[in-house]
N, C-alpha and C. Protein backbone atom coordinates (compact mmCIF):
# COMPACT_ATOMS: atom_id res chain seq x y z
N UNK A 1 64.15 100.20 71.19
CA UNK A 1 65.04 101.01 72.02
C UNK A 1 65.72 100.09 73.04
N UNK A 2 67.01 100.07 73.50
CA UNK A 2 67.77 99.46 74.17
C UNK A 2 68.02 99.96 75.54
N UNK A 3 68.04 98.93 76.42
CA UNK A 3 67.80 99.92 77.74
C UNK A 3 69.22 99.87 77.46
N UNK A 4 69.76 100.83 78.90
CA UNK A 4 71.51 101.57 79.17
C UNK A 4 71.90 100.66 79.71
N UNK A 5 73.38 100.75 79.24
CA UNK A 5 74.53 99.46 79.90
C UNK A 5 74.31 100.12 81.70
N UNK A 6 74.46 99.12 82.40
CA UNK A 6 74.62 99.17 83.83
C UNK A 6 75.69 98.98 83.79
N UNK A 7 76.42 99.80 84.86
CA UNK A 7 77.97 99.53 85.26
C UNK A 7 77.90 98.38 85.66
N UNK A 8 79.28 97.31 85.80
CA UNK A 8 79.71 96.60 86.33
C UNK A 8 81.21 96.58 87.03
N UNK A 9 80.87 95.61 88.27
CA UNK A 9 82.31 95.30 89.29
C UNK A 9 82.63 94.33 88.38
N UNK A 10 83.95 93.86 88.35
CA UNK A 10 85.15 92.98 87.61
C UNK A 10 85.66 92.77 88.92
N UNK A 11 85.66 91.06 89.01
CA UNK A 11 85.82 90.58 90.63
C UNK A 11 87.14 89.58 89.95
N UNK A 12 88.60 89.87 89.86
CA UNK A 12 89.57 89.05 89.44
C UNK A 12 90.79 89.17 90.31
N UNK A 13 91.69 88.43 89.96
CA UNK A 13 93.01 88.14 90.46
C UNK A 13 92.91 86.49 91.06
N UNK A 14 92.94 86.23 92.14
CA UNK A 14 93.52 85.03 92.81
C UNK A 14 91.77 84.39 93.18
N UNK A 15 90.68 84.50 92.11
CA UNK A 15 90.07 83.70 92.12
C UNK A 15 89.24 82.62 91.00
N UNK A 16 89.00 81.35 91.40
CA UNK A 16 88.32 80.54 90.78
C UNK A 16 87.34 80.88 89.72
N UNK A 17 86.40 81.63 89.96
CA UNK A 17 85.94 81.93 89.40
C UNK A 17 86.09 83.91 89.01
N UNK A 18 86.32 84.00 88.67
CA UNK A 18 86.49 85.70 88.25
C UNK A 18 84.64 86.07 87.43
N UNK A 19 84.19 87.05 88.69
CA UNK A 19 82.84 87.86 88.25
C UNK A 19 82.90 88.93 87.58
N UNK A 20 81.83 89.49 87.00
CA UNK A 20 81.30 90.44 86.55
C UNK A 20 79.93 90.81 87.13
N UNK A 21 79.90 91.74 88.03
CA UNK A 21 78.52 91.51 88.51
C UNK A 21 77.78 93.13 88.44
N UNK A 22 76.66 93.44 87.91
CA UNK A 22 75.98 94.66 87.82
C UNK A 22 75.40 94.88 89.54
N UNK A 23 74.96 96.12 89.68
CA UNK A 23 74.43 96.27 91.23
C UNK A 23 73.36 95.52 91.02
N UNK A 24 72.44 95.63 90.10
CA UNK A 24 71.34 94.58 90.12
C UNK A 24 71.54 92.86 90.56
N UNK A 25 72.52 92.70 90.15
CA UNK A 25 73.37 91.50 90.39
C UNK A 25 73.47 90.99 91.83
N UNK A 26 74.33 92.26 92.39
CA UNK A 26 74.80 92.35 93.77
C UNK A 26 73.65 92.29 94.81
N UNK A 27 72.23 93.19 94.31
CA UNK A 27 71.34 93.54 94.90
C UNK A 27 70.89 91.52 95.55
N UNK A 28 70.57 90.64 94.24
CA UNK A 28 70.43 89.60 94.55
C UNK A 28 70.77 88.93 95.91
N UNK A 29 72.20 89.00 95.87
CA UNK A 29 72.82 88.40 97.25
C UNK A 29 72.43 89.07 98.61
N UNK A 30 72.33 88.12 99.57
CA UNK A 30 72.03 88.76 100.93
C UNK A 30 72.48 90.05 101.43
N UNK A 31 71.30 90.91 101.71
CA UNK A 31 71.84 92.35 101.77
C UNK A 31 71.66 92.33 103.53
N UNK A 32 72.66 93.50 103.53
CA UNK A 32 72.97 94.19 104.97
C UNK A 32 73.05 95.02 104.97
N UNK A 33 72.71 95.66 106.24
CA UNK A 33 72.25 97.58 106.39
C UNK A 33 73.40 97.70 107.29
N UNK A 34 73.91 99.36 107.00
CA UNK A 34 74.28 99.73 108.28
C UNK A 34 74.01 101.34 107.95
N UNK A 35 74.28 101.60 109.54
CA UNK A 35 74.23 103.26 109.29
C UNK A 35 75.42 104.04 109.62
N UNK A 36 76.23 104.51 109.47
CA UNK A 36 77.69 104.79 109.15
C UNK A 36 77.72 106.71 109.68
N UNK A 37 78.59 106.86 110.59
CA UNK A 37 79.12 108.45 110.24
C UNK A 37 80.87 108.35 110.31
N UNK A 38 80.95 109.22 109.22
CA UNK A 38 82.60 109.46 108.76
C UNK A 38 82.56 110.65 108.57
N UNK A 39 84.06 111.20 108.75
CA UNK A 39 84.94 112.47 108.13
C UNK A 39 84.98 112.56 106.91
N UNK A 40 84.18 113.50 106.11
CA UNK A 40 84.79 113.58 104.76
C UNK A 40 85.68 114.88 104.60
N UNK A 41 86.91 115.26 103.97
CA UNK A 41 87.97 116.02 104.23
C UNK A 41 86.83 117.24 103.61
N UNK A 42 86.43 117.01 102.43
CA UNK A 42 85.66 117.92 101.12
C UNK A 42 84.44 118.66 101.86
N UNK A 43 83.60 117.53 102.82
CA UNK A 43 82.66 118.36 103.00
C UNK A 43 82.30 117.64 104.29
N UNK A 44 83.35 117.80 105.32
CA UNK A 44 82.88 117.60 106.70
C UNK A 44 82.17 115.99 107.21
N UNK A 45 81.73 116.28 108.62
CA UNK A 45 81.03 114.82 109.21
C UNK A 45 79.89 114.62 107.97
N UNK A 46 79.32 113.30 107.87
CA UNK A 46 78.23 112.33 106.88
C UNK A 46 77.81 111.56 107.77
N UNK A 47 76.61 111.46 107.57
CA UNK A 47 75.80 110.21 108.47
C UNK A 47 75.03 109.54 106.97
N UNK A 48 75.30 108.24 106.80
CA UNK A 48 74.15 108.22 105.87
C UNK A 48 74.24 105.84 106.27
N UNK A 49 72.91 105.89 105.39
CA UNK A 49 72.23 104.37 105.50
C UNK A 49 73.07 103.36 104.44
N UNK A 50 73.43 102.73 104.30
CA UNK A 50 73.70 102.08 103.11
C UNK A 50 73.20 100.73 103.34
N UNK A 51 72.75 99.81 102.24
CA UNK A 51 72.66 98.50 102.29
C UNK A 51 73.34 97.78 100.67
N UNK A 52 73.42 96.41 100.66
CA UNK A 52 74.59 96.01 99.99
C UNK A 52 74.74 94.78 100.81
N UNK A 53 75.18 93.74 99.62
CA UNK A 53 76.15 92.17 100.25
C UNK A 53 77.84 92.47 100.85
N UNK A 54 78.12 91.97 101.88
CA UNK A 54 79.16 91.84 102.56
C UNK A 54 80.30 91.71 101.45
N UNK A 55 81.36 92.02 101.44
CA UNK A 55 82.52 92.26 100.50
C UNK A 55 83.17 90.41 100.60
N UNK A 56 82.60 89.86 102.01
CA UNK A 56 83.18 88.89 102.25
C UNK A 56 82.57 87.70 101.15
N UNK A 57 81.35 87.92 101.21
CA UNK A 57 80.76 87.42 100.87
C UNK A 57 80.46 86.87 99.28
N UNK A 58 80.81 88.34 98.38
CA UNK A 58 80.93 88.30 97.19
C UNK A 58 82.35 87.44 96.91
N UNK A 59 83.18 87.72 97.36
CA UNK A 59 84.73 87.21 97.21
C UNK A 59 84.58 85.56 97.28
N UNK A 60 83.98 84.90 98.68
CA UNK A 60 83.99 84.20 98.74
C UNK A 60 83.25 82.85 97.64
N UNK A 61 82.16 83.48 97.23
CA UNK A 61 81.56 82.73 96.14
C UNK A 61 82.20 83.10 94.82
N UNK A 62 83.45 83.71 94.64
CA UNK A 62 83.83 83.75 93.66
C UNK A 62 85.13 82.62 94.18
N UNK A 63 85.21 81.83 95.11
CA UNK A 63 86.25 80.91 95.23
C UNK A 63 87.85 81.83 95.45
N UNK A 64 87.93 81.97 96.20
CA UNK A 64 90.12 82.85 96.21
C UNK A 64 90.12 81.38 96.06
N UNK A 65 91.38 81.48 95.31
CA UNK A 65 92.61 80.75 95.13
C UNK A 65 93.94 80.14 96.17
N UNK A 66 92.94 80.10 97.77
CA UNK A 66 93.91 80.35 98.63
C UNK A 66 93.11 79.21 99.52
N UNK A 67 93.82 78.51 100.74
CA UNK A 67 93.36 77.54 101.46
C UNK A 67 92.51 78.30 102.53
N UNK A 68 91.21 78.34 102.38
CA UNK A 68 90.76 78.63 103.86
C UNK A 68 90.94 78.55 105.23
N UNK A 69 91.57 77.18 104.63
CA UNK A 69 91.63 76.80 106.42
C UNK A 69 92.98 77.16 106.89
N UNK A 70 93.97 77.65 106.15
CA UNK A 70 95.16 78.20 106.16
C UNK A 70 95.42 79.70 106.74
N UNK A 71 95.64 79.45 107.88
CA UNK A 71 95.28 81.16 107.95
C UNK A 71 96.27 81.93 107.39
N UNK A 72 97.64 81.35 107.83
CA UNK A 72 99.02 82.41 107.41
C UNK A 72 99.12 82.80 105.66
N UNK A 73 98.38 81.76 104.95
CA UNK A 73 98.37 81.97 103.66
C UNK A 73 97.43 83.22 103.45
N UNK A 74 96.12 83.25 104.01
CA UNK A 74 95.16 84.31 103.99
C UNK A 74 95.90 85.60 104.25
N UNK A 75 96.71 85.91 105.26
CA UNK A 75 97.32 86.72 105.95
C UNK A 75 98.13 87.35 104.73
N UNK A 76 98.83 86.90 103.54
CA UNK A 76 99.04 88.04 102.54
C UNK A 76 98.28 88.73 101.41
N UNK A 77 96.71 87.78 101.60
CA UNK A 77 96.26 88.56 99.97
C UNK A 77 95.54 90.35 100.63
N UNK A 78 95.73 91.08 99.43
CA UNK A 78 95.38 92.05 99.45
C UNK A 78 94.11 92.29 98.39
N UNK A 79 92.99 93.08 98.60
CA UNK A 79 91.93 93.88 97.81
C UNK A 79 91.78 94.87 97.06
N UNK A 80 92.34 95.15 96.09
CA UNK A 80 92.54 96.57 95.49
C UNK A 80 91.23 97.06 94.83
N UNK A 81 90.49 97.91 95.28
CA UNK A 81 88.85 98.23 94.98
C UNK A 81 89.63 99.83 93.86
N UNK A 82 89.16 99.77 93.07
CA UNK A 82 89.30 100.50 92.48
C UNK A 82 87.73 101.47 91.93
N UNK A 83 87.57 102.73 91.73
CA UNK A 83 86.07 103.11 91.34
C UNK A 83 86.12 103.96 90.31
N UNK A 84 85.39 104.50 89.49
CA UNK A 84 85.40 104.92 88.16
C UNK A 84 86.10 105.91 87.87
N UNK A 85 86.14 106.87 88.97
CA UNK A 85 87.06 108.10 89.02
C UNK A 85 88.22 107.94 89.28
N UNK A 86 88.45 106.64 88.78
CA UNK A 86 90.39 106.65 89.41
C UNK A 86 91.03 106.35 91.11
N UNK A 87 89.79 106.59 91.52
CA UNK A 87 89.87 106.58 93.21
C UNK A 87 90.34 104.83 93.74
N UNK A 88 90.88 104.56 94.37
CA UNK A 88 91.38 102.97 95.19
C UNK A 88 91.94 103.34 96.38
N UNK A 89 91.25 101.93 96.71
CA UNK A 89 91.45 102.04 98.54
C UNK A 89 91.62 100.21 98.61
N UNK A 90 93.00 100.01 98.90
CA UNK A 90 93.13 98.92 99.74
C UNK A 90 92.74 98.26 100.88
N UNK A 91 92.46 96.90 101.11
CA UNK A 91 92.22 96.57 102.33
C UNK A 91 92.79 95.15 102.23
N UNK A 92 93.22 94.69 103.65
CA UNK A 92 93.77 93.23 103.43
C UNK A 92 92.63 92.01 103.54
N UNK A 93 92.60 90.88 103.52
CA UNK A 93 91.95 90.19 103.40
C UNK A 93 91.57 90.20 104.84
N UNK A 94 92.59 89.57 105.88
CA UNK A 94 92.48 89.48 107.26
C UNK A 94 91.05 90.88 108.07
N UNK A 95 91.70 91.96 107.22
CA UNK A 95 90.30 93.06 107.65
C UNK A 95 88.64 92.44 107.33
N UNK A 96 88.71 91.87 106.63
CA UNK A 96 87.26 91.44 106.51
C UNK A 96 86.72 89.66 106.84
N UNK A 97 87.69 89.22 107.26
CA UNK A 97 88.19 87.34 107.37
C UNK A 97 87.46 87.32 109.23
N UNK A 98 86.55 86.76 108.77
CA UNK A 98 85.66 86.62 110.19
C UNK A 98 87.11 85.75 111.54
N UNK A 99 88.03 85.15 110.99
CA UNK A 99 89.13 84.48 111.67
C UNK A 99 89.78 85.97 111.84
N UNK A 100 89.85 86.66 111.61
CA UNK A 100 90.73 87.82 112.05
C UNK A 100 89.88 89.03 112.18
N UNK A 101 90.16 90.08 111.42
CA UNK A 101 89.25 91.55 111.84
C UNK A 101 88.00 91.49 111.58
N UNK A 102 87.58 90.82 110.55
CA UNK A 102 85.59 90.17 110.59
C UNK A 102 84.98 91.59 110.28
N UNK A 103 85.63 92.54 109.49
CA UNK A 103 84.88 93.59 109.63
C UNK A 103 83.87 93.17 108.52
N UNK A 104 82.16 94.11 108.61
CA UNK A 104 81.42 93.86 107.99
C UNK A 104 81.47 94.76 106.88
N UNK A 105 82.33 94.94 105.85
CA UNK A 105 82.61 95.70 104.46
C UNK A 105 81.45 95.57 103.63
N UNK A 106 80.85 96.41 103.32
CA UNK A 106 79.87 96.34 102.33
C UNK A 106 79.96 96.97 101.14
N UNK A 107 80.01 95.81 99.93
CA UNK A 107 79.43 96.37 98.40
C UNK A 107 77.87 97.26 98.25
N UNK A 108 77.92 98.44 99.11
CA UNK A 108 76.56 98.82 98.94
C UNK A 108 75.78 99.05 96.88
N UNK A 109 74.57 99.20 97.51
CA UNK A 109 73.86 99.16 96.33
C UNK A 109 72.73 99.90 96.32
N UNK A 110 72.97 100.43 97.11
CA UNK A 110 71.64 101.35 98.20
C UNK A 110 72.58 102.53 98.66
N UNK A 111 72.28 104.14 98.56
CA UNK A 111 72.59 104.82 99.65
C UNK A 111 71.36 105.71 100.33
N UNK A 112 71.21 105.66 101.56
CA UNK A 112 69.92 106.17 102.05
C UNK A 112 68.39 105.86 101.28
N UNK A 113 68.50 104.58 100.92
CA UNK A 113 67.05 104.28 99.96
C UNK A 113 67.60 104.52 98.81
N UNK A 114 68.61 105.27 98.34
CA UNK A 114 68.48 105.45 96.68
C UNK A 114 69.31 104.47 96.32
N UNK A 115 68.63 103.50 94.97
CA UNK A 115 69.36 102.71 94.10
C UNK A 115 70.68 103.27 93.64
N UNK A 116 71.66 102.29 93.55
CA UNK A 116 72.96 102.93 92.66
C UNK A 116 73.01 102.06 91.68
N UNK A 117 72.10 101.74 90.80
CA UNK A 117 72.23 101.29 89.76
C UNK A 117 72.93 101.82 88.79
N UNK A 118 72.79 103.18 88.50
CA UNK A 118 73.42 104.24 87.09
C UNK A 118 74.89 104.56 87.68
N UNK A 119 75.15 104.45 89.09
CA UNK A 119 76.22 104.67 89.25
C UNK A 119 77.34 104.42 89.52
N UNK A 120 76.93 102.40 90.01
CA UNK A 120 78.09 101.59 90.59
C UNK A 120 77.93 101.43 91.74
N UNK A 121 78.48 100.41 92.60
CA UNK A 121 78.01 99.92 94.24
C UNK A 121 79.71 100.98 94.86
N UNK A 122 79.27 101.58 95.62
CA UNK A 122 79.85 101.53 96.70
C UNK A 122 80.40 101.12 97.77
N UNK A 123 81.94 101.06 98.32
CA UNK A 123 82.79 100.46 99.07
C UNK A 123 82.27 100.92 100.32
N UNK A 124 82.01 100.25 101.60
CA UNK A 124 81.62 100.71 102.83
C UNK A 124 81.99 100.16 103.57
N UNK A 125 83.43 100.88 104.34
CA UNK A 125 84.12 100.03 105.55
C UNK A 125 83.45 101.15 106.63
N UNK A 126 82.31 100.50 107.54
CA UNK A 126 81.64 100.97 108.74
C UNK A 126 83.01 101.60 109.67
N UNK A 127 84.09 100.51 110.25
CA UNK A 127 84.67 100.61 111.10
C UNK A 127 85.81 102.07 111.08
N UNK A 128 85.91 102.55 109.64
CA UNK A 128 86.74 103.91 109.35
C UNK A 128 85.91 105.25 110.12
N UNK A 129 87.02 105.98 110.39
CA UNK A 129 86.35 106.90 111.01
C UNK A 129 86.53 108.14 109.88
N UNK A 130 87.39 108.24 108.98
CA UNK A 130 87.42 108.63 107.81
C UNK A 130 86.90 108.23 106.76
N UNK A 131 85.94 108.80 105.47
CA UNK A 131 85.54 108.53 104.29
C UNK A 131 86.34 108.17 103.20
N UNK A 132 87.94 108.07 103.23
CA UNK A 132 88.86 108.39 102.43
C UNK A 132 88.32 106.73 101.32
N UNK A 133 88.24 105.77 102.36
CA UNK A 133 88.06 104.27 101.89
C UNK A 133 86.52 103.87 100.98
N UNK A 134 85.85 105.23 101.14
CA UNK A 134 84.55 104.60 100.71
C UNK A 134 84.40 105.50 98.94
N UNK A 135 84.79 104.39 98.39
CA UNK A 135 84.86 104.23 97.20
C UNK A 135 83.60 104.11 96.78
N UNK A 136 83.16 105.22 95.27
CA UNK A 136 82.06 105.32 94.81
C UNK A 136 82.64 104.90 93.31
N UNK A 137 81.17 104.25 93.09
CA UNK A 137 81.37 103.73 91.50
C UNK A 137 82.08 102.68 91.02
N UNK A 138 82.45 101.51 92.04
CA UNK A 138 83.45 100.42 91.86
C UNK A 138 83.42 99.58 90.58
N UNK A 139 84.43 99.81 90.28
CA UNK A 139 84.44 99.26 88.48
C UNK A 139 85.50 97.89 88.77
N UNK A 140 86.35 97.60 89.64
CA UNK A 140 86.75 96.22 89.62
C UNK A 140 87.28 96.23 91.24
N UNK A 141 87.42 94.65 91.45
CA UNK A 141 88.06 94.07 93.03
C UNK A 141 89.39 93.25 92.46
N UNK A 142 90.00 93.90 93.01
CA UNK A 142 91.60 92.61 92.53
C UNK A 142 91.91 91.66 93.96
N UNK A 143 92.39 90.67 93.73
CA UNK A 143 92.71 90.22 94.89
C UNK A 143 94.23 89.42 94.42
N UNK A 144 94.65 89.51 95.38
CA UNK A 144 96.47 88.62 95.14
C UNK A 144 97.25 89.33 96.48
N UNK A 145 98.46 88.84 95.89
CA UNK A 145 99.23 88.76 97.17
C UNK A 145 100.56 90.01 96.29
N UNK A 146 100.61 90.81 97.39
CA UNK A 146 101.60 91.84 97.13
C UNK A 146 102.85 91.67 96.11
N UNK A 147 103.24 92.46 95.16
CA UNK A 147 104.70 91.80 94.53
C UNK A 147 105.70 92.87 95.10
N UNK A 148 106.54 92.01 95.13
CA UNK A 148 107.64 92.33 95.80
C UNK A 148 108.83 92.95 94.44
């Protein structure tokens, strides 16, 4: 008997290395907690726990294609998180770029103690005061620079 495919994130566009990583995967890398309350339109205020590696963090060991030490170059790539249901929520690079907004974005993998293995890691921007951004079930990360 064969165990079940685990979802996977598809980590591509403007990097060196382009991932594929299962939450089990993700779980590996240095995890971080936070505890989060947002607006959800559907069903009101949420308080809940999540833990998960930094969004920065995953990106970064996948190498961008872009000069670090460059900031104005950083300053156009964009993140397109996309999640199984069709759902995407943008964010710019600079939002999570410890040189600029440093926010702590998390690929959770955890919500309140429960594994999301069967279901995909979750997008978690703490700093929203709305849920609109927190993407469930993330099936790929794009990164590049806007076309015009």
């Amino acid at each position: 008997m064969s165990s079940p495919v685990r979802p996977a994130v598809r980590f591509h566009g403007r990097l060196e290395l382009p991932l594929e990583l299962t939450v089990d995967e993700l779980r590996a890398l240095p995890a971080h907690r936070v505890r989060v309350t947002f607006d959800c339109l559907g069903s009101g205020p949420q308080e809940h726990g999540f833990e998960g590696p930094r969004l920065w963090d995953v990106l970064r060991a996948a190498r961008p294609r872009v000069d670090l030490r460059g900031r104005r170059q950083r300053l156009r790539l964009l993140l397109d998180v996309a999640g199984a249901d069709g759902h995407r929520a943008v964010l710019s690079w600079a939002e999570i770029d410890p040189e600029f907004g440093g926010q702590q974005v998390l690929l959770a993998t955890s919500i309140d103690g429960t594994p999301l293995d069967d279901a995909g890691p979750q997008l978690v921007v703490p700093a929203d005061v709305c849920g609109a951004r927190y993407v469930s079930g993330i099936t790929e990360v794009w990164v590049g620079e806007p076309q015009h």
